[in-house]
Protein backbone atom coordinates (compact mmCIF):
# COMPACT_ATOMS: atom_id res chain seq x y z
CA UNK A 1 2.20 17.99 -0.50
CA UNK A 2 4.95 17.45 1.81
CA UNK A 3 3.90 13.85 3.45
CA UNK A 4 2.74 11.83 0.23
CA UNK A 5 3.48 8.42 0.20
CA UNK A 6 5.82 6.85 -1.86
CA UNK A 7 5.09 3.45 -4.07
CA UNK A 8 8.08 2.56 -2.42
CA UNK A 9 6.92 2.41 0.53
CA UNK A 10 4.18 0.27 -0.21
CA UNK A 11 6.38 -2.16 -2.48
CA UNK A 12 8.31 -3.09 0.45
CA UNK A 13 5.56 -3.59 2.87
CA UNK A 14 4.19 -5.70 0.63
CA UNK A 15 6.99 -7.70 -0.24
CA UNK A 16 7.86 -8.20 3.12
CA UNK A 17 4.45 -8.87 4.16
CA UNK A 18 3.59 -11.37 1.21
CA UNK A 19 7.33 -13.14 2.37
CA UNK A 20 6.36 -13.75 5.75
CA UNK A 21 3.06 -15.12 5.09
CA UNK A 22 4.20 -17.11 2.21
CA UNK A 23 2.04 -15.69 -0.18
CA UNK A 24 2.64 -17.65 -3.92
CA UNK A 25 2.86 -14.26 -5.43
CA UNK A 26 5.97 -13.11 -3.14
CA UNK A 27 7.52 -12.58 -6.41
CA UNK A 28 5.06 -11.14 -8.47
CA UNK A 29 6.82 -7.59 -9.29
CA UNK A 30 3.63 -6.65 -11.33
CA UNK A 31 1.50 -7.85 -8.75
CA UNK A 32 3.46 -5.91 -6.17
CA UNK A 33 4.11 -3.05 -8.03
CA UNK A 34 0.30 -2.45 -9.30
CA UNK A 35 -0.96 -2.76 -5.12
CA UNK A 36 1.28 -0.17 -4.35
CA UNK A 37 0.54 2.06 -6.87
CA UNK A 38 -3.08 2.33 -5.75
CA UNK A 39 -2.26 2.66 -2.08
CA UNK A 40 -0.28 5.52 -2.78
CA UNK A 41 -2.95 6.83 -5.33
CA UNK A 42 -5.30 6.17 -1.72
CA UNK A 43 -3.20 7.70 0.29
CA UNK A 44 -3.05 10.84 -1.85
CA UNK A 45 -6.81 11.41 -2.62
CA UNK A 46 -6.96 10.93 1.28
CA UNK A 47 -5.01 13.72 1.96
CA UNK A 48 -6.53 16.07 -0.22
CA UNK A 49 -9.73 15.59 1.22
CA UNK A 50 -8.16 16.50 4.22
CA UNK A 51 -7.80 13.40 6.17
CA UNK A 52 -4.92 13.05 8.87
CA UNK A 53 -1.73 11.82 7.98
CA UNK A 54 -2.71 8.82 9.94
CA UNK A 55 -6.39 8.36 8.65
CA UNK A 56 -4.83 8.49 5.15
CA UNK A 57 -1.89 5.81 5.53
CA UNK A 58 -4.80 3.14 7.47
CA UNK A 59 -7.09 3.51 3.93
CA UNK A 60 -3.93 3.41 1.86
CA UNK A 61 -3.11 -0.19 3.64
CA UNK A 62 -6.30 -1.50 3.27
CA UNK A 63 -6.06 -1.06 -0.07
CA UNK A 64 -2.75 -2.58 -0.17
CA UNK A 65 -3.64 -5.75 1.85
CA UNK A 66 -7.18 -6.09 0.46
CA UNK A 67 -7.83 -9.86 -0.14
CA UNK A 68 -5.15 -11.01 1.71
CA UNK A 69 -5.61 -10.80 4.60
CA UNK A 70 -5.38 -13.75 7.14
C-alpha cells in the first residue's frame, strides 16, 4: 500500500505532543516507541478494510493518544 503510515510518524507526534503537555514519560523511548507501533499497526488494518486515508489516520491517533488525553 502506497499511503501506510510510518512509526515515525507517530514517534514524533508523540514526542512532541507528550513535550508540550509535560507528560513524565516525555522520555520514555519504549513508551514512545511501543504507542506508535500500534497506531501504525491501526492505521494499517484500517486501510485494508477499506477505510479513507483520513478515517484511518483519526483511529490510528486515538490509539496513539489513548489515556492521555487532557
Amino acid at each position: 500500500m502506497d499511503d501506510i503510515m510510518q512509526p515515525n510518524y507517530y514517534t514524533t507526534y508523540l514526542k512532541a505532543y507528550l513535550t508540550a503537555a509535560g507528560y513524565p514519560r516525555k522520555d520514555d523511548d519504549a513508551f514512545i516507541e511501543d504507542r506508535a507501533e500500534l497506531a501504525s499497526a491501526e492505521y494499517e488494518e484500517r486501510r485494508r478494510d477499506g477505510m479513507t486515508v483520513f478515517g484511518a489516520q483519526e483511529c490510528a491517533m486515538k490509539v496513539l493518544l489513548k489515556g492521555l488525553e487532557c
